[in-house]
PDB file of N, CA and C in Angstrom:
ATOM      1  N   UNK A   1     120.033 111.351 113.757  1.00  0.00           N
ATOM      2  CA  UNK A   1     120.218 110.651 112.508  1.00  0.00           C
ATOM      3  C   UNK A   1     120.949 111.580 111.539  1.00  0.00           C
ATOM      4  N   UNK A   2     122.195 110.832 110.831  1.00  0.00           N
ATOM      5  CA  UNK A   2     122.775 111.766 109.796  1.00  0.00           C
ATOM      6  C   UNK A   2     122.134 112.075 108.348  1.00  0.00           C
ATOM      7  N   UNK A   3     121.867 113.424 108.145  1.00  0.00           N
ATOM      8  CA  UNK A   3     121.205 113.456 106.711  1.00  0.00           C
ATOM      9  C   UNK A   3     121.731 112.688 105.657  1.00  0.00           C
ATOM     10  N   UNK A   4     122.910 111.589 105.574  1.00  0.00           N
ATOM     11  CA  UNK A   4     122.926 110.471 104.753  1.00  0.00           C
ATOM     12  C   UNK A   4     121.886 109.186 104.877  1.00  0.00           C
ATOM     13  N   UNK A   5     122.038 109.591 106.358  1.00  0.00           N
ATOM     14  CA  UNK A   5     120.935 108.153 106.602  1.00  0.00           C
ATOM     15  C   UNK A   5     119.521 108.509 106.177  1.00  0.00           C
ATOM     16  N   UNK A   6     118.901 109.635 106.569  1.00  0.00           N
ATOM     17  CA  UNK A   6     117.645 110.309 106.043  1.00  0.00           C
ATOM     18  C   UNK A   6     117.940 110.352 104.915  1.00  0.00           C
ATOM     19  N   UNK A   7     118.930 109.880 104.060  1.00  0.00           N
ATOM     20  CA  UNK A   7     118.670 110.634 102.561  1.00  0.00           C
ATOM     21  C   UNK A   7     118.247 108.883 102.021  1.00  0.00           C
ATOM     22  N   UNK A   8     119.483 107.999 102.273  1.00  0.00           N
ATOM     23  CA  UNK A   8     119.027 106.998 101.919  1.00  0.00           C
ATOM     24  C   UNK A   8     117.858 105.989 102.507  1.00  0.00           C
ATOM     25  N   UNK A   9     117.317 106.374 103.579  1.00  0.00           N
ATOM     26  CA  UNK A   9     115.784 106.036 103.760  1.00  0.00           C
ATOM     27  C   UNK A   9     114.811 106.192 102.920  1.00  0.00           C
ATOM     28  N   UNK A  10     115.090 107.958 102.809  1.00  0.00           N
ATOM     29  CA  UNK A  10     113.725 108.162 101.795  1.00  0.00           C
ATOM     30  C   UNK A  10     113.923 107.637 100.211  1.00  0.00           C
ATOM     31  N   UNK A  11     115.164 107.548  99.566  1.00  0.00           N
ATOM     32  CA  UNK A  11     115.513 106.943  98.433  1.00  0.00           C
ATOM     33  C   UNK A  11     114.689 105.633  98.755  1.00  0.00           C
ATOM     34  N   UNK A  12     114.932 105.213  99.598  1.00  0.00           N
ATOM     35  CA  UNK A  12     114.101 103.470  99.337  1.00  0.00           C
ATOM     36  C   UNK A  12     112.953 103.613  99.931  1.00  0.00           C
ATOM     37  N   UNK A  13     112.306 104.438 100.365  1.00  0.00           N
ATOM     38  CA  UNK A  13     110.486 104.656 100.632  1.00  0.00           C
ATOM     39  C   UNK A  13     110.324 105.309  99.117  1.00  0.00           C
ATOM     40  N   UNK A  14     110.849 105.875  98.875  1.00  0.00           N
ATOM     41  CA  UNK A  14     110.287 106.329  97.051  1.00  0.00           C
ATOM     42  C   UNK A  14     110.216 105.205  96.451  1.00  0.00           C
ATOM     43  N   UNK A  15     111.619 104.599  96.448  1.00  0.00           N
ATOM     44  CA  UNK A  15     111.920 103.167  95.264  1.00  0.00           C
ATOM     45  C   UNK A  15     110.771 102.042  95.708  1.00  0.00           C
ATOM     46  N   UNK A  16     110.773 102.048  96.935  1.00  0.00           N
ATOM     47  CA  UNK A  16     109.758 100.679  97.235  1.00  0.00           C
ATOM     48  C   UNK A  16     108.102 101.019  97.257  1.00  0.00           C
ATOM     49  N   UNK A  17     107.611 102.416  97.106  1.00  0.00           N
ATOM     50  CA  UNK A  17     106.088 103.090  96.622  1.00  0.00           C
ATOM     51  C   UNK A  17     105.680 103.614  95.294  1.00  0.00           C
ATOM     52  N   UNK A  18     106.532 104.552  94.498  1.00  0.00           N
ATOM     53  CA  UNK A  18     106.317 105.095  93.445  1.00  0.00           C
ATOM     54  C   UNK A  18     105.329 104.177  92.986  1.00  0.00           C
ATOM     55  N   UNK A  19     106.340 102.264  92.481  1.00  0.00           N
ATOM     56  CA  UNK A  19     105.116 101.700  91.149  1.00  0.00           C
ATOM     57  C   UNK A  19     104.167 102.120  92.177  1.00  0.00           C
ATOM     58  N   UNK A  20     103.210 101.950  92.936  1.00  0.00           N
ATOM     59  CA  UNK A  20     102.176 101.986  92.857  1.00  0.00           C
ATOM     60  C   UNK A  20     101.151 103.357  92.435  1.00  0.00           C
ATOM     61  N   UNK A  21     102.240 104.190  92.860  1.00  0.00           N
ATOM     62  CA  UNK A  21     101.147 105.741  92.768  1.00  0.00           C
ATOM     63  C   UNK A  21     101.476 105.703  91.302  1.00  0.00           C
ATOM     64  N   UNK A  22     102.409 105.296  90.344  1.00  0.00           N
ATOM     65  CA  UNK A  22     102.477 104.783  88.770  1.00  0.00           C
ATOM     66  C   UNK A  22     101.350 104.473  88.400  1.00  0.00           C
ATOM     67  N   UNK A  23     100.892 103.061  88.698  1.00  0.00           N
ATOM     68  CA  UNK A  23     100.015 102.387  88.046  1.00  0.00           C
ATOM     69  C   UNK A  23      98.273 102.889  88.875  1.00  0.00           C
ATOM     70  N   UNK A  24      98.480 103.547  90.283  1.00  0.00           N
ATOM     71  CA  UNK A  24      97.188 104.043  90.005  1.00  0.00           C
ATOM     72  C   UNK A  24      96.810 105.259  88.992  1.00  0.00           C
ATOM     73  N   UNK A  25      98.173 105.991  88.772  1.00  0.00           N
ATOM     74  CA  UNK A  25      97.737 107.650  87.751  1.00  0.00           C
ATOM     75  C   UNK A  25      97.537 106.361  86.408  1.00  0.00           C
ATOM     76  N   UNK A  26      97.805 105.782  86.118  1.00  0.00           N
ATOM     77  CA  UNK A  26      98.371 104.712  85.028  1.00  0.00           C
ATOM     78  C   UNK A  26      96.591 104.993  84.234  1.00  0.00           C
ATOM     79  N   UNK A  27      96.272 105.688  83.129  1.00  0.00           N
ATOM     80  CA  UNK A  27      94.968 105.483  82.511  1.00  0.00           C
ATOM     81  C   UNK A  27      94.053 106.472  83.280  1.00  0.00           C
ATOM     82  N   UNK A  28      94.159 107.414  83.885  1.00  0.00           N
ATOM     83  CA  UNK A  28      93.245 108.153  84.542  1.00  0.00           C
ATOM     84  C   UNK A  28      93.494 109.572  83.588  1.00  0.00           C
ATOM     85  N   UNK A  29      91.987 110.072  83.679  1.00  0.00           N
ATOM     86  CA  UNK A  29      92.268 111.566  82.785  1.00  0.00           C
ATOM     87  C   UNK A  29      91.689 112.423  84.097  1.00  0.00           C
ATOM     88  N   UNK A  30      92.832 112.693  84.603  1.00  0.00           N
ATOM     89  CA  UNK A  30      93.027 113.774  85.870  1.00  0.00           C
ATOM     90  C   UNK A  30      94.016 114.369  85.382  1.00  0.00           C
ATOM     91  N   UNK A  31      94.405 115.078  86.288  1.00  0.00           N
ATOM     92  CA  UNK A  31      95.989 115.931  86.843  1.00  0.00           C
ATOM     93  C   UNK A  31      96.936 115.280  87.357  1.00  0.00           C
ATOM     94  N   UNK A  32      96.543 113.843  87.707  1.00  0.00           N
ATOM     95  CA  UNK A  32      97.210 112.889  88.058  1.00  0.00           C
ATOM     96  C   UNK A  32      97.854 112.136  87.395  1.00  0.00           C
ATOM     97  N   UNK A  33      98.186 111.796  86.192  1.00  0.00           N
ATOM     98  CA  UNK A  33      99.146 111.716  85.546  1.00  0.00           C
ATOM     99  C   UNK A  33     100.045 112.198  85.263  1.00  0.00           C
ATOM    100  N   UNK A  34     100.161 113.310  84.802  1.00  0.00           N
ATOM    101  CA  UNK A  34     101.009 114.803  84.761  1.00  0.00           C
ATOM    102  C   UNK A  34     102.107 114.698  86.335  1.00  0.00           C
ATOM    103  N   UNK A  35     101.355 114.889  87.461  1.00  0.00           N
ATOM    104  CA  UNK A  35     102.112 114.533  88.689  1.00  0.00           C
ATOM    105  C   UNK A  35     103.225 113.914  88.958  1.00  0.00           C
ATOM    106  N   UNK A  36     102.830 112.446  88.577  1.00  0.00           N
ATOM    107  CA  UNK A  36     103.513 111.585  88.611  1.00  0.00           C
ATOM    108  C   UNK A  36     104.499 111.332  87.730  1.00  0.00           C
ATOM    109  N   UNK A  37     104.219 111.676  85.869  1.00  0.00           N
ATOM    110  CA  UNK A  37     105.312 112.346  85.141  1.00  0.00           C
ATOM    111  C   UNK A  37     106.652 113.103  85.769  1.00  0.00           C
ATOM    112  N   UNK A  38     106.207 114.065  86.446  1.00  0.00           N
ATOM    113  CA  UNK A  38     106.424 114.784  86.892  1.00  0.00           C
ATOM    114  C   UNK A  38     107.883 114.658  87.965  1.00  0.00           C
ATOM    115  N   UNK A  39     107.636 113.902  88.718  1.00  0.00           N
ATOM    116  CA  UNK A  39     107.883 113.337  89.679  1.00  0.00           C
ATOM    117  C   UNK A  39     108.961 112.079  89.427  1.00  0.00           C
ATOM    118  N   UNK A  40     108.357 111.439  88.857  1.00  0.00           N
ATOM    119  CA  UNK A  40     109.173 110.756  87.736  1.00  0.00           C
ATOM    120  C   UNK A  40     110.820 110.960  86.992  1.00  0.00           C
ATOM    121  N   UNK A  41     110.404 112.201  86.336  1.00  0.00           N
ATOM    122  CA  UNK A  41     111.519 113.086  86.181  1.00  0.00           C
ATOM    123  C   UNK A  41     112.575 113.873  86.717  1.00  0.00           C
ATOM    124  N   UNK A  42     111.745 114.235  88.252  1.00  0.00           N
ATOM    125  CA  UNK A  42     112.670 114.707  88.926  1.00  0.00           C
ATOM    126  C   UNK A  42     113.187 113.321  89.796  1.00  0.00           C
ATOM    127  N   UNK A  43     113.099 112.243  89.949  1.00  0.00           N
ATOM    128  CA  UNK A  43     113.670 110.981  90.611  1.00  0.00           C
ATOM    129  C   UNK A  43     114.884 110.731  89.926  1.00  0.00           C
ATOM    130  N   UNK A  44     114.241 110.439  88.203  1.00  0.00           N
ATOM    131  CA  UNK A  44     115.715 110.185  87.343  1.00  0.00           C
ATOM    132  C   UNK A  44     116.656 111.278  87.287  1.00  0.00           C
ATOM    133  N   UNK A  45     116.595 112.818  87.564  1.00  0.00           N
ATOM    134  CA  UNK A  45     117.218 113.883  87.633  1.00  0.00           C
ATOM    135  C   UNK A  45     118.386 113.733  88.453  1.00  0.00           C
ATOM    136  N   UNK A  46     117.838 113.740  89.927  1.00  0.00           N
ATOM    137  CA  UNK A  46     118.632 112.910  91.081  1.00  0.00           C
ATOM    138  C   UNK A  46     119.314 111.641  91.366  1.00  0.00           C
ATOM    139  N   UNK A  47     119.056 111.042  89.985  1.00  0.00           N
ATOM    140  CA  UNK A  47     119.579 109.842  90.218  1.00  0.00           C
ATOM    141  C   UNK A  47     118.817 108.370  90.656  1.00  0.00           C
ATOM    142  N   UNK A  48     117.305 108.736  91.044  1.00  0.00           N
ATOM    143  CA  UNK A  48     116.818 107.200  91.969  1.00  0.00           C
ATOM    144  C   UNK A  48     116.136 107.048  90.651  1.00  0.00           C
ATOM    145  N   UNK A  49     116.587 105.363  90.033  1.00  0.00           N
ATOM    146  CA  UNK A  49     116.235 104.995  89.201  1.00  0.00           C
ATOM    147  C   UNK A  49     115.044 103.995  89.658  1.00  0.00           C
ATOM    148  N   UNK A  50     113.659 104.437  88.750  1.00  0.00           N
ATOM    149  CA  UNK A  50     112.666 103.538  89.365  1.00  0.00           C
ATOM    150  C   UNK A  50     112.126 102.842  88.221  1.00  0.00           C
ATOM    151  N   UNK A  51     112.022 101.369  88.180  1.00  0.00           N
ATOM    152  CA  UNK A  51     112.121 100.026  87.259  1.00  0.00           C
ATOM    153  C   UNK A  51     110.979 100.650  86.492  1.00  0.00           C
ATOM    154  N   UNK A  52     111.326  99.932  84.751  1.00  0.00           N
ATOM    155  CA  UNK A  52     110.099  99.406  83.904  1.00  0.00           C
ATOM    156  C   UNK A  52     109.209  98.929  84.608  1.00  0.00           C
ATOM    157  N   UNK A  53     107.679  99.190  84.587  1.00  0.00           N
ATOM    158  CA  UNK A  53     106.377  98.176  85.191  1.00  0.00           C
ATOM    159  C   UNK A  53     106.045  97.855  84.254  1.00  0.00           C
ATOM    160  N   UNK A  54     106.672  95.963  83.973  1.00  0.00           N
ATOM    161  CA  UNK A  54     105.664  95.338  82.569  1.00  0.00           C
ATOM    162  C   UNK A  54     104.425  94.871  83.187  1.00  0.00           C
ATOM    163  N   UNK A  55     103.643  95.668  84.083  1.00  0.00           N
ATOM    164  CA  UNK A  55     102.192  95.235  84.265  1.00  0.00           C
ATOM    165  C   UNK A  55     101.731  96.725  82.972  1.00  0.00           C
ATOM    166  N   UNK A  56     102.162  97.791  83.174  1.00  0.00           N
ATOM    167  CA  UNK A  56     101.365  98.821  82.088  1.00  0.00           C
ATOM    168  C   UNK A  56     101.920  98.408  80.858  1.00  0.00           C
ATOM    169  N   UNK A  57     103.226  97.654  80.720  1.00  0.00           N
ATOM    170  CA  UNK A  57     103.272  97.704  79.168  1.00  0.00           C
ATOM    171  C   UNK A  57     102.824  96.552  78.765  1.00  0.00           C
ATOM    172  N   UNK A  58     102.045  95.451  79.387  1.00  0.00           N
ATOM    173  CA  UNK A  58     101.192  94.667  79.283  1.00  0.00           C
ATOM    174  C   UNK A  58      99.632  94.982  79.151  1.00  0.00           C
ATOM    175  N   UNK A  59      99.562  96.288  79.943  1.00  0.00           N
ATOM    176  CA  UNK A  59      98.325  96.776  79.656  1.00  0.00           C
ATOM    177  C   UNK A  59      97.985  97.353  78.543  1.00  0.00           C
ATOM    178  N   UNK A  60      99.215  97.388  77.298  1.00  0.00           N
ATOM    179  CA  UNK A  60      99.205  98.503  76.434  1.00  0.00           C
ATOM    180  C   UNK A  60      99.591 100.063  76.500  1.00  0.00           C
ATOM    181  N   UNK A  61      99.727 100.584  77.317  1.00  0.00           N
ATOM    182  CA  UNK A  61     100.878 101.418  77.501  1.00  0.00           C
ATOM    183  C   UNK A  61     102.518 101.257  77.081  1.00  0.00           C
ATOM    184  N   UNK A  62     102.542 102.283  75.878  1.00  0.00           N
ATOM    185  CA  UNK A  62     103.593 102.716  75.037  1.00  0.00           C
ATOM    186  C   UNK A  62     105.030 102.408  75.900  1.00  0.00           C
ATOM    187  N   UNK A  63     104.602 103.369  76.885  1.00  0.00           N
ATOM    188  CA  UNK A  63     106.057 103.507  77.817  1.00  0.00           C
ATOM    189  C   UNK A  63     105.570 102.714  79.373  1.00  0.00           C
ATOM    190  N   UNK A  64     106.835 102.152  79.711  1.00  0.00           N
ATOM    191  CA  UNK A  64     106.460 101.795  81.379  1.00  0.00           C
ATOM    192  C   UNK A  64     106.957 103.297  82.166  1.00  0.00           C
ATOM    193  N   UNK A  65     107.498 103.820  81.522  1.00  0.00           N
ATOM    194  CA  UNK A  65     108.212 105.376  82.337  1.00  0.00           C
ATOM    195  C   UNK A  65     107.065 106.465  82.805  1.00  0.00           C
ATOM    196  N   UNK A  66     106.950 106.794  81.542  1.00  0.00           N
ATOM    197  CA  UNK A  66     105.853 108.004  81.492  1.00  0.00           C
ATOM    198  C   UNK A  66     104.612 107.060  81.061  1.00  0.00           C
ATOM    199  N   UNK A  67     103.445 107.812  81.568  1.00  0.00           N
ATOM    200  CA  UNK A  67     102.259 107.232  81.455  1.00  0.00           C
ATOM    201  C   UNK A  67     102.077 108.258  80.531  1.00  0.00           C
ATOM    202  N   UNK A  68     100.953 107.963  79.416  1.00  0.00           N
ATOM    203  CA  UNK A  68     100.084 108.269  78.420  1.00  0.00           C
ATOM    204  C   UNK A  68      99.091 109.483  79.034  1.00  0.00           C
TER     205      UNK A  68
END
């Protein structure tokens, strides 16, 4: 397999999992928020843009990006 093809695989196993590991750090007072911040940042760094979740900014959460 060419490391283009491995590259754009894992781009869409990130894009199609992140919301969820989002909305579970989403309201937790762990280290687990921070993480996923984290992570977050380095996605948009590289370029993989991962959607607004209007389920947290329905929940009241400020930002759908960064969690609180």
């Amino acid at each position: 397999m060419t490391p283009e093809k491995q590259n754009e695989i894992l781009r869409a196993v990130i894009h199609d999992t992140f919301w969820m590991a989002r909305r579970y750090a989403n309201g937790r007072k762990t280290y687990t928020p921070s993480v996923i911040n984290n992570a977050l940042s380095q996605l948009f760094f590289i370029g993989i843009k991962i959607e607004d979740d209007n389920t947290l900014i329905a929940d009241g959460n400020s930002s759908s990006k960064f969690l609180d």
